[in-house]
Protein backbone atom coordinates (compact mmCIF):
# COMPACT_ATOMS: atom_id res chain seq x y z
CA UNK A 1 17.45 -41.97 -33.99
CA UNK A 2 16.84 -39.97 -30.54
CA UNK A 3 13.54 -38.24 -30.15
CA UNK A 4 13.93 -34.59 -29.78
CA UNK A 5 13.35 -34.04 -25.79
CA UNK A 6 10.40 -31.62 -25.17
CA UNK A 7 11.25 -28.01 -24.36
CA UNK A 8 10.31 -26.29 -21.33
CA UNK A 9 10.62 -22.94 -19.95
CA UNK A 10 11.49 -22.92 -16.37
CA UNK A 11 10.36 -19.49 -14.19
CA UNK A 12 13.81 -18.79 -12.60
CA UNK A 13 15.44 -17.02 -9.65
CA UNK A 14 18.65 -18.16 -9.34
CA UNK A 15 18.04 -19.18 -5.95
CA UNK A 16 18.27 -22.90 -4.78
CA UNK A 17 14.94 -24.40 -5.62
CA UNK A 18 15.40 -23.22 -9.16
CA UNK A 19 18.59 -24.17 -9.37
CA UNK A 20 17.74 -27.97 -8.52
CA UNK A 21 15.07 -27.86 -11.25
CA UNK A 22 17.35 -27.52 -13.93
CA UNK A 23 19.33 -30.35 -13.76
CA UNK A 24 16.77 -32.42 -12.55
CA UNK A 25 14.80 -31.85 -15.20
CA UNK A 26 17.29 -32.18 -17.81
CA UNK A 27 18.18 -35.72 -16.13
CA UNK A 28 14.46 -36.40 -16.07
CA UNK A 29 14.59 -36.20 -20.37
CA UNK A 30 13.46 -32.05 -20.70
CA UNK A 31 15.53 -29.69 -22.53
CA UNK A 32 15.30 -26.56 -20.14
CA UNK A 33 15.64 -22.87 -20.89
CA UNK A 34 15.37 -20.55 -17.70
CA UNK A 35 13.13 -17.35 -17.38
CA UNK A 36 14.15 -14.77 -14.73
CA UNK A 37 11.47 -11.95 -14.78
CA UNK A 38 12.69 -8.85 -13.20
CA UNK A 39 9.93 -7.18 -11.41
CA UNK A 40 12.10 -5.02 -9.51
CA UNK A 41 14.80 -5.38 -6.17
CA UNK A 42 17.58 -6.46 -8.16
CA UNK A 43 20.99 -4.58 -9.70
CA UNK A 44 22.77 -5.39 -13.03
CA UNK A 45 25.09 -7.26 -11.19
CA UNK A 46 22.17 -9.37 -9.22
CA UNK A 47 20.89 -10.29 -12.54
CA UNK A 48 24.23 -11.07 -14.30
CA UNK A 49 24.99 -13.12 -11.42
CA UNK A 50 21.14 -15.01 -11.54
CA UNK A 51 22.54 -15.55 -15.81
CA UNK A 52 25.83 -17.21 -14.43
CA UNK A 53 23.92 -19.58 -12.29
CA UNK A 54 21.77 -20.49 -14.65
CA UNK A 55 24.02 -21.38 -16.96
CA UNK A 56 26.12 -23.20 -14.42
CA UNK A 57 23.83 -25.42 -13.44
CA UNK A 58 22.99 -26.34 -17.03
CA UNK A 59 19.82 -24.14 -18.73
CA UNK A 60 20.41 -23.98 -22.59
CA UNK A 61 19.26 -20.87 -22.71
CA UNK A 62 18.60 -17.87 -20.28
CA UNK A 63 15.97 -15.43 -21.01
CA UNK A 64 15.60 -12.13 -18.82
CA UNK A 65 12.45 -10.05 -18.89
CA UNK A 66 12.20 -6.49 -17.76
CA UNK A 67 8.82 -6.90 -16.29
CA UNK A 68 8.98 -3.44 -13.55
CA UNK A 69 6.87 -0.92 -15.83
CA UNK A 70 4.15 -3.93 -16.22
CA UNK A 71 3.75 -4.88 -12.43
CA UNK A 72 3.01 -1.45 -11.63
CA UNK A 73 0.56 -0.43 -14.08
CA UNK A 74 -0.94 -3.87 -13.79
CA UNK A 75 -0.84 -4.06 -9.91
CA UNK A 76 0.68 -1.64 -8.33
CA UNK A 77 -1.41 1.40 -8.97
CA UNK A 78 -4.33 -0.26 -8.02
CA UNK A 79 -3.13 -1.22 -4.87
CA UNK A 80 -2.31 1.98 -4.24
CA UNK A 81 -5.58 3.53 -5.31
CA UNK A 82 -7.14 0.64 -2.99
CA UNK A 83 -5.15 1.40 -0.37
CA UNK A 84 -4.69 -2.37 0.31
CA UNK A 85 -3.30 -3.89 2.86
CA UNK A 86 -3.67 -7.57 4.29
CA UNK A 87 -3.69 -7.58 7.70
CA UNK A 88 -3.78 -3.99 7.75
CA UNK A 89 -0.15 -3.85 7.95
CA UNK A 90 1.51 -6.16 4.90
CA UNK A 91 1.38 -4.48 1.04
CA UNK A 92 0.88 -7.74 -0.83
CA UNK A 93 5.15 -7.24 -1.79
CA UNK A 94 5.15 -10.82 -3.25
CA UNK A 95 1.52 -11.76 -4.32
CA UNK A 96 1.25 -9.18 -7.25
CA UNK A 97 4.81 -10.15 -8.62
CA UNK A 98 4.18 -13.86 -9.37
CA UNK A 99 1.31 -13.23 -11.20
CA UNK A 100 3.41 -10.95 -13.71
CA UNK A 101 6.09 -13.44 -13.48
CA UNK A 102 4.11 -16.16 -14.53
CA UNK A 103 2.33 -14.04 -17.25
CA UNK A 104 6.27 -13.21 -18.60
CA UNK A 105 7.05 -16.75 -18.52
CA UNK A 106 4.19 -17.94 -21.03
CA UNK A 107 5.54 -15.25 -23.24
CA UNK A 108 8.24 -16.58 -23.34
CA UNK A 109 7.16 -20.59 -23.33
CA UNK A 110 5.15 -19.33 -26.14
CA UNK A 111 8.16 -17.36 -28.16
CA UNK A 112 10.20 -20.34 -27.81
CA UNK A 113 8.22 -23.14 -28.48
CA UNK A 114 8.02 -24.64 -25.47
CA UNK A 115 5.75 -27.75 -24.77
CA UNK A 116 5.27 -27.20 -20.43
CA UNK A 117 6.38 -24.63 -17.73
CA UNK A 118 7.71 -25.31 -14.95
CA UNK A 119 8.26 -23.07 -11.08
CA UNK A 120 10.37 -24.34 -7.84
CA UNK A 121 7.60 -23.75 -5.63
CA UNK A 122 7.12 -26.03 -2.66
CA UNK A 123 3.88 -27.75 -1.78
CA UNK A 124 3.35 -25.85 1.30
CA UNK A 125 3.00 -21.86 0.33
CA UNK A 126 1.24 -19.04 -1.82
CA UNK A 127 3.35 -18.87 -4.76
CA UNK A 128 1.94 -22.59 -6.20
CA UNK A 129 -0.87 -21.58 -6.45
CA UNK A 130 -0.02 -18.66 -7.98
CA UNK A 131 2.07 -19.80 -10.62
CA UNK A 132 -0.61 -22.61 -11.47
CA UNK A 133 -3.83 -20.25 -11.96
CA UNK A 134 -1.82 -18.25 -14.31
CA UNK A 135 -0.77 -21.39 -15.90
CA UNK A 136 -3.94 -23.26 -16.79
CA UNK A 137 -6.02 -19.60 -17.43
CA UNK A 138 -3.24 -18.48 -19.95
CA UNK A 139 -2.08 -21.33 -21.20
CA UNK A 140 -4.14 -24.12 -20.90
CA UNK A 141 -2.28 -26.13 -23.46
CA UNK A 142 1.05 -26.07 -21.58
CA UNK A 143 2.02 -28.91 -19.02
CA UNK A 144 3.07 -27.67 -15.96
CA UNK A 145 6.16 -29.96 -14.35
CA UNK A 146 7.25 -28.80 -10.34
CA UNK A 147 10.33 -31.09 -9.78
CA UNK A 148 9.98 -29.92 -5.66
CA UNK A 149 6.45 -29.87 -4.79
CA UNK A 150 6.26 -33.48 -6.84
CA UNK A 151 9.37 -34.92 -4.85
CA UNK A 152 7.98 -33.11 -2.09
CA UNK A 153 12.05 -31.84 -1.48
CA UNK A 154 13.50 -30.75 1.42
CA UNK A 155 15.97 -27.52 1.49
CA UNK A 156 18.85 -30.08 2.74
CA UNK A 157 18.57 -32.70 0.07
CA UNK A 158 18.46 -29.94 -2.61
CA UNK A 159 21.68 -28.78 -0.95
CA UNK A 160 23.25 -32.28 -1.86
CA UNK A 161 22.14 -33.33 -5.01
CA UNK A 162 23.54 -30.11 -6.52
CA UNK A 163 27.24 -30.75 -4.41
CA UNK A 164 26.42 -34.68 -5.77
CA UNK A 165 26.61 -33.67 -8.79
CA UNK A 166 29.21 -30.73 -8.60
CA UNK A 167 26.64 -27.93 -9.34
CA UNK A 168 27.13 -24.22 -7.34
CA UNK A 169 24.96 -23.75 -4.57
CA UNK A 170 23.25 -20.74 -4.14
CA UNK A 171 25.23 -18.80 -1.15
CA UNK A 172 21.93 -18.30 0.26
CA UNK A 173 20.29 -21.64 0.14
CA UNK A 174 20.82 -22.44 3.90
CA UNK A 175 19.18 -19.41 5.17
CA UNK A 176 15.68 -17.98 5.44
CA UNK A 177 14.75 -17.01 2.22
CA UNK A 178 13.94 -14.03 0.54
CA UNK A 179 12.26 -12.64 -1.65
CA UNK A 180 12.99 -9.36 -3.22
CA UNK A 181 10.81 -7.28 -5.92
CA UNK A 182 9.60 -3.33 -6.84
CA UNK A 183 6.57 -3.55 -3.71
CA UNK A 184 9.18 -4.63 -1.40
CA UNK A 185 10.80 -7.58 -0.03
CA UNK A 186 9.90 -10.80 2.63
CA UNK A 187 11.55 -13.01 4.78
CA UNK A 188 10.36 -16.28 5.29
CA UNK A 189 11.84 -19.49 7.22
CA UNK A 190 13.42 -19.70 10.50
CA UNK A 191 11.96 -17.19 12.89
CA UNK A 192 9.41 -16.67 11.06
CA UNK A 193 7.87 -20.52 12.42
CA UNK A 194 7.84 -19.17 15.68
CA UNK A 195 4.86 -16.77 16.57
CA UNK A 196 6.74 -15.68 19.72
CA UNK A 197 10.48 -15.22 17.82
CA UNK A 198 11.85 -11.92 17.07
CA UNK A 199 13.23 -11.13 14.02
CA UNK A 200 17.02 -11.13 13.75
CA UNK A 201 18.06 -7.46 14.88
CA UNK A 202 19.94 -6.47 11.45
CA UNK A 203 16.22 -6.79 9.83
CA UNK A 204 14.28 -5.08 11.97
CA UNK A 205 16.59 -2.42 13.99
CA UNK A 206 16.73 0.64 12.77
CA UNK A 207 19.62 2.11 11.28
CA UNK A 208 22.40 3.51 13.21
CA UNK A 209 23.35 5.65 10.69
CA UNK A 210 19.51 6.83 9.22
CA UNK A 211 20.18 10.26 7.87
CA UNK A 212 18.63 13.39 9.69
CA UNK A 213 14.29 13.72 10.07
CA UNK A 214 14.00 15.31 6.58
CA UNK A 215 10.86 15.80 4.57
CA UNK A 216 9.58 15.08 1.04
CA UNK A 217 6.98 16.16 -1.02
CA UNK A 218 4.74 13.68 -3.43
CA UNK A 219 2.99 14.43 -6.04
CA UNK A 220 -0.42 12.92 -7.27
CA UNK A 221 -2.26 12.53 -10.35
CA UNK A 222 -5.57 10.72 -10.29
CA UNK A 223 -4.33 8.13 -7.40
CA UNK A 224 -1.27 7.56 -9.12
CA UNK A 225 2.16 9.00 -7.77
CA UNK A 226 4.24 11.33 -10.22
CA UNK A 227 7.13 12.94 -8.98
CA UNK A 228 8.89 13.49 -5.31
CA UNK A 229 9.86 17.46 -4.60
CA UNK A 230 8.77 18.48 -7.75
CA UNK A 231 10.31 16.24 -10.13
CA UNK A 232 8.73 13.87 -12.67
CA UNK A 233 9.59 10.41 -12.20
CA UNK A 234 7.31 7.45 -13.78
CA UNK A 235 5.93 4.88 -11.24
CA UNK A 236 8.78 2.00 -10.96
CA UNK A 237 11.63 4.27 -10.83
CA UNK A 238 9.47 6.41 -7.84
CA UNK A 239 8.87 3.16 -6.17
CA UNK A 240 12.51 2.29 -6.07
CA UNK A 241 13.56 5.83 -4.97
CA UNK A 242 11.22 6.40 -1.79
CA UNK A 243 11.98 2.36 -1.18
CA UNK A 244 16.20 3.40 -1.68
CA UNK A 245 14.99 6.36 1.08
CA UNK A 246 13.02 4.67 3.36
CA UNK A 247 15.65 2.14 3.54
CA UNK A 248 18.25 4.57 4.87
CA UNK A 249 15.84 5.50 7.88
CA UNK A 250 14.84 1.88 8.19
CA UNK A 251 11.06 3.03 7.48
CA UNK A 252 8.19 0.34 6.39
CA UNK A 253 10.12 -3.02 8.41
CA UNK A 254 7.11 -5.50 9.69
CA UNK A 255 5.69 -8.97 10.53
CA UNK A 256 2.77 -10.16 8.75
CA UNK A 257 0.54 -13.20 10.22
CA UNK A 258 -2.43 -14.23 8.03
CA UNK A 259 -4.30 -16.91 6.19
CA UNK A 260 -2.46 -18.64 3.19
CA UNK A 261 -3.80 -19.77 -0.32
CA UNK A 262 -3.82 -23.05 1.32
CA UNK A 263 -6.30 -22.37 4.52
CA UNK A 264 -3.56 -22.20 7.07
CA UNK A 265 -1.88 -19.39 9.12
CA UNK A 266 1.66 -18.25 7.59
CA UNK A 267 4.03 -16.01 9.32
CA UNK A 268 6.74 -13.69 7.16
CA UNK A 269 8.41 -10.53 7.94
CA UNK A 270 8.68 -7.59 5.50
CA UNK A 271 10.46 -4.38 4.28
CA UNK A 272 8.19 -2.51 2.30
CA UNK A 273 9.03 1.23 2.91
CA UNK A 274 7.42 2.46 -0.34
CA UNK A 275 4.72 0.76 -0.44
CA UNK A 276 3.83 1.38 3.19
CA UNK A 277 4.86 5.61 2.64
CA UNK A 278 2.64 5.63 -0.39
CA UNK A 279 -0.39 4.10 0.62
CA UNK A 280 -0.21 5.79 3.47
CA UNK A 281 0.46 9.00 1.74
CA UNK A 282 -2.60 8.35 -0.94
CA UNK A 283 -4.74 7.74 1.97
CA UNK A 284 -4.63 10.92 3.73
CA UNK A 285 -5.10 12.81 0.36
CA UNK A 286 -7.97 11.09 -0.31
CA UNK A 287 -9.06 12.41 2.71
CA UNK A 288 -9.47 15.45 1.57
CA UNK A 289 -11.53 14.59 -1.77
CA UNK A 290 -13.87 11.41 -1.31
CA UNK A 291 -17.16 11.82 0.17
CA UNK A 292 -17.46 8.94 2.95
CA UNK A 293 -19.03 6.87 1.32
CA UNK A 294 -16.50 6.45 -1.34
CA UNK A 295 -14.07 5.82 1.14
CA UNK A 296 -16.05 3.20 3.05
CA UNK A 297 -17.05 1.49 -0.35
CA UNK A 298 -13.36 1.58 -1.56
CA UNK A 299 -12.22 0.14 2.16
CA UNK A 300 -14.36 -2.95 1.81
CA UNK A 301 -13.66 -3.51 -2.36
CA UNK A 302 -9.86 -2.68 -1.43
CA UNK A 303 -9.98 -5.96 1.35
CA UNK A 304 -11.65 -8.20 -1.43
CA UNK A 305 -9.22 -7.23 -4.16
CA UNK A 306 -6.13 -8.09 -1.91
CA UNK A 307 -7.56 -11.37 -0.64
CA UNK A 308 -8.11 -12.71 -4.18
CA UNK A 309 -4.54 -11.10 -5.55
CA UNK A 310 -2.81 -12.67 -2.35
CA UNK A 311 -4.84 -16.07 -3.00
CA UNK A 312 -3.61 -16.01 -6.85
CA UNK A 313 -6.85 -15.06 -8.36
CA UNK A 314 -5.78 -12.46 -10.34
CA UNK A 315 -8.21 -13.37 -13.37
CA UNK A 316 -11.80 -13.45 -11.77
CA UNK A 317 -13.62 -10.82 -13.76
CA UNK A 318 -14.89 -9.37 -10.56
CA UNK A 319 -11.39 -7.90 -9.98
CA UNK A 320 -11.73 -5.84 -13.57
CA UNK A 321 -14.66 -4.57 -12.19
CA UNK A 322 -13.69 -3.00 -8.17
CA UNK A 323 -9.85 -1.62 -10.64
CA UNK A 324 -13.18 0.26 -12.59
CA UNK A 325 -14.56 1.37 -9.44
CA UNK A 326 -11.16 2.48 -8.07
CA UNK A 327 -10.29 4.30 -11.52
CA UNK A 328 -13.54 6.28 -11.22
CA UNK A 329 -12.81 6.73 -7.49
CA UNK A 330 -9.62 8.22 -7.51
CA UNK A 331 -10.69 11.48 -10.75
CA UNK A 332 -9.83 14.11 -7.86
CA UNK A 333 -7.41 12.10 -5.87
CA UNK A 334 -4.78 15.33 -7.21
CA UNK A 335 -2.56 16.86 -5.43
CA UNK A 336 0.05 16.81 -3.41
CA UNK A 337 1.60 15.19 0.20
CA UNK A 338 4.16 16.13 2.14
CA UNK A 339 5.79 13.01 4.47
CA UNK A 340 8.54 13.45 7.46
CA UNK A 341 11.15 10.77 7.22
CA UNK A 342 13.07 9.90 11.00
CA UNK A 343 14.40 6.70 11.90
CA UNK A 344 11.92 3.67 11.79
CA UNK A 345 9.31 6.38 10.96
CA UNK A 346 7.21 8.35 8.54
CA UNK A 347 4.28 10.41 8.94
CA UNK A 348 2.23 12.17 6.45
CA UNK A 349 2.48 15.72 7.73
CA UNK A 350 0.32 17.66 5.50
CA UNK A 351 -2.16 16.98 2.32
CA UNK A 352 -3.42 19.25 -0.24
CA UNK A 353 -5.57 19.19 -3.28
CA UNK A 354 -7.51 21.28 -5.84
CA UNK A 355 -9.85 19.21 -5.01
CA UNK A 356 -10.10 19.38 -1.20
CA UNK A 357 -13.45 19.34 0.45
CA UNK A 358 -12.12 20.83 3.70
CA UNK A 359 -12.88 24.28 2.58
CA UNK A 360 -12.17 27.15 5.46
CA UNK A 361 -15.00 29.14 3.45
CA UNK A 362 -17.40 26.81 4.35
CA UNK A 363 -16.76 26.25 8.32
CA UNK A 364 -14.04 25.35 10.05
CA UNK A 365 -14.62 22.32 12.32
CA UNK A 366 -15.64 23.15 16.28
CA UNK A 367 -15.26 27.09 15.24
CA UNK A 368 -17.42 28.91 13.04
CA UNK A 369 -19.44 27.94 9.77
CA UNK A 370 -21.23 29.22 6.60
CA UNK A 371 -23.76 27.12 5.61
CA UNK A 372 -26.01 26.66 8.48
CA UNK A 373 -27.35 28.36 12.06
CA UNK A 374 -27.00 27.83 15.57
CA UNK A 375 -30.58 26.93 15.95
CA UNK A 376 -30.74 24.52 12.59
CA UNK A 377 -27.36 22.57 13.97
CA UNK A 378 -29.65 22.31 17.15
CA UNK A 379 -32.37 20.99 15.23
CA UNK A 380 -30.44 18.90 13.16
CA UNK A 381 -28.86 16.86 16.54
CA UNK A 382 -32.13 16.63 17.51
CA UNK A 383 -33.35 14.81 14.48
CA UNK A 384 -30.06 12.90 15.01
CA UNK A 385 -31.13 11.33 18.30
CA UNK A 386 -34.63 9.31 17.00
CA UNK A 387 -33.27 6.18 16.45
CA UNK A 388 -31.29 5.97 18.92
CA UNK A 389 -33.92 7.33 21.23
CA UNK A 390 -36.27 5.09 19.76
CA UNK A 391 -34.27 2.10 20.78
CA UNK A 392 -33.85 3.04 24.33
CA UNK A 393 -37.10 3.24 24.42
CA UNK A 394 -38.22 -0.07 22.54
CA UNK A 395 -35.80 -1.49 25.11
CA UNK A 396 -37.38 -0.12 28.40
CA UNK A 397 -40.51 -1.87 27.75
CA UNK A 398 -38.70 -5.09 27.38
């Protein structure tokens, strides 16, 4: 009598690394059922076409997961209300999305029965590590199989053990590869290898055809955005809107170089126009409503929360703590922003808040004020200058 083979739920993107797992695995004695977790960048037809090659390439089962409203109240928000940025130019578009999508695939491991999980990620980048922390903190009791980085697979051979064996390739597969989600989308591979390359010009030029400079209007409650000219929306569908807009202008396009997971430098490009339009949007309004030392505070916290998000850490208690610090930051962060949209631009051309601090009944900077005298601003510049003064002088005597 055959054994029954053990079950495992394999994270899935239809793309060719997870399409090689499937078979292989099956040939290597696994029954396989495939987990695409949508966390945003994809149509109906994207996803009923990721279901088709799943079940081409020979999953027992496909499971889809609607994982969009969880990514941004998990992550998103507070990378908003952080204001984080790695590099100071890239939004973190793929770092927060694994984590979800390896939360969504123990789910389902779980609801299924499933003995391991198993990913398509290579030895070499982020996402390994990624999908392994949230492994063995969740679900310690669940083997974790990675048919690529074990082979240690090349994009090529991939390529022909799926023609080998009749299987669809991915139309894709030969190109740089890309990954697309609700906090944007990268491009990795070719190019990217090359500090001095360009990107290709259909990435990175901007439209020919952007629409005409036209503004918007943002609304704000508590750090969180609400609605665009006036209208409600909740967070994932906003996200996709402004990134639909920005699109059209060819707003938020960039190269990121930085430190990996790993400990070496990594190269990708990125379009990220909502991401890059609302943080930039939520910084200006906070502006208006933090003291300075909330702001500085939240700019060093914000660096530390991306670094351990972008290096898979998701789970270190010391994250729950700075999202408690940005919550209680971001009570007055109400209001509104208004952003001008051109092609390959946005600027945040006006901020306003119930909340503002910048009150024309107090003073007015290099005018008039309120609060104080001509002689006590002289007196207070003058108080001002003693350590500095000090110094000089410590250093004359030197």
């Amino acid at each position: 009598m055959q054994s029954k083979r053990p079950l495992v739920a394999l994270a899935f993107s239809g793309g060719l690394d997870t399409s090689y797992c499937v078979p292989r695995l099956s040939e290597d004695g696994f029954a396989v059922e495939t987990v695409f977790v949508n966390t945003g960048g994809t149509t109906a037809q994207d996803r009923a076409g990721i279901r088709r090659q799943a079940e081409a390439v020979g999953t027992l089962r496909h499971h889809e997961v609607d994982a969009r409203v969880a990514v941004f109240d998990r992550f998103v928000r507070f990378l908003i209300q952080g204001n984080v940025l790695r590099g100071e130019v890239y939004p973190l578009s793929v770092a927060a999305e694994r984590t979800q999508q390896a939360i969504s695939v123990i789910e389902v491991a779980r609801a299924i029965g499933a003995e391991a999980v198993a990913h398509g990620s290579t030895g070499a980048g982020n996402d390994q590590v990624r999908f392994d922390v949230a492994f063995r903190v969740l679900a310690p009791e669940l083997r974790i199989i990675t048919p690529i980085r074990e082979a240690n697979l090349q994009r090529p051979d991939a390529i022909a053990y799926l023609e080998s064996r009749g299987l669809p390739v991915p139309a894709t597969a030969s190109a740089y590869s890309i990954n697309r989600g609700l906090w944007g989308t990268t491009y990795g591979g070719g190019w990217t290898h090359d500090t001095w390359a360009g990107p290709p010009g259909e990435l990175f030029e901007p439209p020919a055809d952007a629409p005409a400079p036209a503004e918007i209007v943002i609304g704000w409650e508590r750090g969180v955005p609400v609605s665009i000219d006036g209208v409600a929306i909740d967070g994932p569908t906003l996200v996709d809107q402004l990134g639909d807009l920005c699109a059209r202008y060819g707003v938020g396009r960039g190269i990121h170089v930085g430190e990996t997971a790993l400990g070496i430098k990594g190269r990708i490009g990125f379009e990220a126009g909502a991401a890059l339009l609302l943080i930039q949007a939520h910084r200006e309004l906070e502006k208006l409503v933090l003291t300075k030392w909330q702001a500085f505070w939240k700019d060093q916290l914000g660096r530390f929360y991306g670094d351990r998000l972008h290096e898979g850490q998701y789970f270190d208690p010391a994250l729950r703590d700075i999202e408690a610090m940005f919550t209680s930051s971001q009570q007055r962060v109400t209001g509104e922003t208004r952003v001008r949209l051109s092609a390959g631009r946005s600027q945040v051309t006006g901020a306003r808040s119930p909340f503002s601090m910048m009150d024309p009944a107090v003073a007015t900077y290099g005018e008039e004020n309120r609060l104080w005298t001509g002689e006590e601003a002289r007196d207070f510049s003058r108080i001002a200058a003693i350590p500095s003064l000090l110094a000089m002088r410590a250093g004359a005597k030197s």
